[in-house]
C-alpha atoms as a PDB file:
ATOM      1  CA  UNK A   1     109.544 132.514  80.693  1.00  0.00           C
ATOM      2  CA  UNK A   2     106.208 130.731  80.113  1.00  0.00           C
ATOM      3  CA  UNK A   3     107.745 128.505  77.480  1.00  0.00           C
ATOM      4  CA  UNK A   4     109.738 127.193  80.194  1.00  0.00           C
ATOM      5  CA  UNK A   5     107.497 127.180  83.487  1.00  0.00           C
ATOM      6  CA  UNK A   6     104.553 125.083  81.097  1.00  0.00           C
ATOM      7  CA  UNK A   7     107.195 121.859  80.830  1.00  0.00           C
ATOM      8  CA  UNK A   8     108.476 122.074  84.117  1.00  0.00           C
ATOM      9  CA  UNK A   9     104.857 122.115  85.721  1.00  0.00           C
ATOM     10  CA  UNK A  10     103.906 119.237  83.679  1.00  0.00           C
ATOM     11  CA  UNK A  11     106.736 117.097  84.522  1.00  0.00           C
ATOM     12  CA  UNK A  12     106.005 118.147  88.288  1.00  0.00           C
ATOM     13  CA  UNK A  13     102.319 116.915  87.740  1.00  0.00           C
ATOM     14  CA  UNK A  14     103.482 113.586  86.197  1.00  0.00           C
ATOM     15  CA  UNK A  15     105.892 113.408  88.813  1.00  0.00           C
ATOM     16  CA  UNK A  16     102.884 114.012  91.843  1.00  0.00           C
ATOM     17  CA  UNK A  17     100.470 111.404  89.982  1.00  0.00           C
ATOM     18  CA  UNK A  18     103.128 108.542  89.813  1.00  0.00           C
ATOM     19  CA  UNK A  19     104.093 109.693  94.016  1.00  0.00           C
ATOM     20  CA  UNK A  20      99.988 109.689  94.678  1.00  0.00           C
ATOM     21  CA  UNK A  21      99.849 105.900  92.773  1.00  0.00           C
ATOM     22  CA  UNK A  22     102.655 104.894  95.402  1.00  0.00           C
ATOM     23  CA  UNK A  23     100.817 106.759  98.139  1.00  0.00           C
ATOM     24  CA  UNK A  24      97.387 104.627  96.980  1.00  0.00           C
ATOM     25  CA  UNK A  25      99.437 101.528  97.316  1.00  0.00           C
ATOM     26  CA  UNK A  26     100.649 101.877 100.391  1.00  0.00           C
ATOM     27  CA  UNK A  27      97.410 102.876 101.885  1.00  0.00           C
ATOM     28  CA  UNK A  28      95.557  99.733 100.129  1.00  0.00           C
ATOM     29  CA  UNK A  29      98.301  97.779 102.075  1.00  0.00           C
ATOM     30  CA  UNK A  30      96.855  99.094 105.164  1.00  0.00           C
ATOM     31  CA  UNK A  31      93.646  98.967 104.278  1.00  0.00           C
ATOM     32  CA  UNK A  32      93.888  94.952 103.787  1.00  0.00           C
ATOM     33  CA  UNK A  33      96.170  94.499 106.715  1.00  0.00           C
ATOM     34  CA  UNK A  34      95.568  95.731 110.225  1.00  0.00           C
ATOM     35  CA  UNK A  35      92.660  96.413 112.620  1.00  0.00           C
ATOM     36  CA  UNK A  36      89.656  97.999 111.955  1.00  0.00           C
ATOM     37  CA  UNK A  37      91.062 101.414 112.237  1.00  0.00           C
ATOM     38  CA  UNK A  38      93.863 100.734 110.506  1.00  0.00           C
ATOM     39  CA  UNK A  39      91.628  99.738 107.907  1.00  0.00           C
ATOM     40  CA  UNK A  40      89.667 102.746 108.045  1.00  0.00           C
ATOM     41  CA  UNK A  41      93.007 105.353 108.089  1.00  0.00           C
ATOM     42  CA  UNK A  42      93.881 103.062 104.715  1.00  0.00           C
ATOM     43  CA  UNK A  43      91.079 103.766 102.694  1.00  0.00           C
ATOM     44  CA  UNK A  44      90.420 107.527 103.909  1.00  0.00           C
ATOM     45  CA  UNK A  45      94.178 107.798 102.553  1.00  0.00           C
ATOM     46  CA  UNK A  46      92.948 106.007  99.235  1.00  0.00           C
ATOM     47  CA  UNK A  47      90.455 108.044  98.967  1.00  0.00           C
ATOM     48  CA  UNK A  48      92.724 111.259  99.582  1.00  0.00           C
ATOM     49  CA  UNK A  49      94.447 110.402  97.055  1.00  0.00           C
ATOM     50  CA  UNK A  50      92.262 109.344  94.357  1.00  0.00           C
ATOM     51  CA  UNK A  51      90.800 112.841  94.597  1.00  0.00           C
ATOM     52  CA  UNK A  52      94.066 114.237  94.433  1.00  0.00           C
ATOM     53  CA  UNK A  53      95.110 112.156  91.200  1.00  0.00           C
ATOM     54  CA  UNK A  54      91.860 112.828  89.703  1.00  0.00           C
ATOM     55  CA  UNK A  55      92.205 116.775  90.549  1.00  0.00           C
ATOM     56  CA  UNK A  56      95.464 117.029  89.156  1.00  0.00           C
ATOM     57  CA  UNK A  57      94.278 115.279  85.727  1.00  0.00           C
ATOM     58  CA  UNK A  58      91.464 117.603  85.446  1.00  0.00           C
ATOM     59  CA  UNK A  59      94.422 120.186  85.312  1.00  0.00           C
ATOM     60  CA  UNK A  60      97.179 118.346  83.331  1.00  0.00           C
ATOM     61  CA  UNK A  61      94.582 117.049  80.608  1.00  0.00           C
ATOM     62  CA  UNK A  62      91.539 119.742  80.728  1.00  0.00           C
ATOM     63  CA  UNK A  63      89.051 116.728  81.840  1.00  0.00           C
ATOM     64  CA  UNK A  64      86.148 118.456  82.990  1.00  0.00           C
ATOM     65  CA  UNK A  65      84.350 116.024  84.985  1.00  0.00           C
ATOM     66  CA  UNK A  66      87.390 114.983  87.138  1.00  0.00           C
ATOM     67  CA  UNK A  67      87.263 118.260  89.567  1.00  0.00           C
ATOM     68  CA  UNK A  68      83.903 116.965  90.420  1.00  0.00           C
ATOM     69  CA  UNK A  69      84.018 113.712  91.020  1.00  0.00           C
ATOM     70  CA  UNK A  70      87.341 114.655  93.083  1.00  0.00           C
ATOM     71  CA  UNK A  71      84.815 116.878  95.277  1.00  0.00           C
ATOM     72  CA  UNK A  72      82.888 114.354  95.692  1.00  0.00           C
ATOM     73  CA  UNK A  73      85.041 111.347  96.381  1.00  0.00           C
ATOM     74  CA  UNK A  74      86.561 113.791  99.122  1.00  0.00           C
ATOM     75  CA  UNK A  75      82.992 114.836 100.855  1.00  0.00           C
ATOM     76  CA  UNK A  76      80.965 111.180 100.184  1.00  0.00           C
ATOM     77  CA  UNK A  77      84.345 109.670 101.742  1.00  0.00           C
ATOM     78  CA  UNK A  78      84.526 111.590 104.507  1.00  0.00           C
ATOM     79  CA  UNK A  79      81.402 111.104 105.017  1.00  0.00           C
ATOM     80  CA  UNK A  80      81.386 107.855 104.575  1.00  0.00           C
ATOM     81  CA  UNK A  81      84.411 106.854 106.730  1.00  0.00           C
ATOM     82  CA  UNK A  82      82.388 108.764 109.854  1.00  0.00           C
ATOM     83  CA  UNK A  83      79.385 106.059 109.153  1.00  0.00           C
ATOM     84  CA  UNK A  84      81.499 103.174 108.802  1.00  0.00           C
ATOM     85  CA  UNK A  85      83.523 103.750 112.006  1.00  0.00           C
ATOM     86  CA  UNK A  86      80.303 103.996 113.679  1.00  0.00           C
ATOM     87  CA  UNK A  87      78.585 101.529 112.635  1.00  0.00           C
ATOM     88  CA  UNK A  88      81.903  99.749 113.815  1.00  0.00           C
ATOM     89  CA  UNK A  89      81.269 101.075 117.610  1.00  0.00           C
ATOM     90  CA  UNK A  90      78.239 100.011 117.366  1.00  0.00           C
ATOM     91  CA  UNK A  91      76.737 103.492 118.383  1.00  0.00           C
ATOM     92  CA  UNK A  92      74.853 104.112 115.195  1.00  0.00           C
ATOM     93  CA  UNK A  93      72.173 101.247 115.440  1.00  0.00           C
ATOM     94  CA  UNK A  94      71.001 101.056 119.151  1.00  0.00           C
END
């Protein structure tokens, strides 16, 4: 059973990563085109995603240092995207 279920997950993963690089496409698109929060709802996606992809890898190809910078992309872009959007408002330097 385990002979079968390793394939099968790998394909799956391979599978994810090339529907996450289409994902990261289409949220670069909005990131270029739009408004400013269109913008902003682009690159949180890319970033979403990156961390995603680079998760995944860690697992697929036992690349240690990919979980973390995946936790990190996700909190510093979070993080990041709150900053930007208020810098944006113009609330953050008054």
């Amino acid at each position: 059973m385990i002979e079968f279920i390793k394939p099968v997950f790998e394909l799956a993963g391979y599978i994810f990563l090339v529907a996450c690089s289409i994902a990261a496409i289409s949220g670069l698109r909005l990131a270029v085109k739009g408004e400013a929060v269109t913008s902003l709802m682009g690159i949180g996606t890319v970033m979403t995603v990156a961390a995603a992809g680079l998760f995944l890898t860690q697992i697929l190809f036992d690349v240690e240092f990919c979980r973390d910078t995946a936790v990190a992309l996700l909190l510093l872009g979070s993080l990041a995207t709150i900053v930007f959007a208020r810098i944006l408002r113009g609330g953050m330097y008054r």
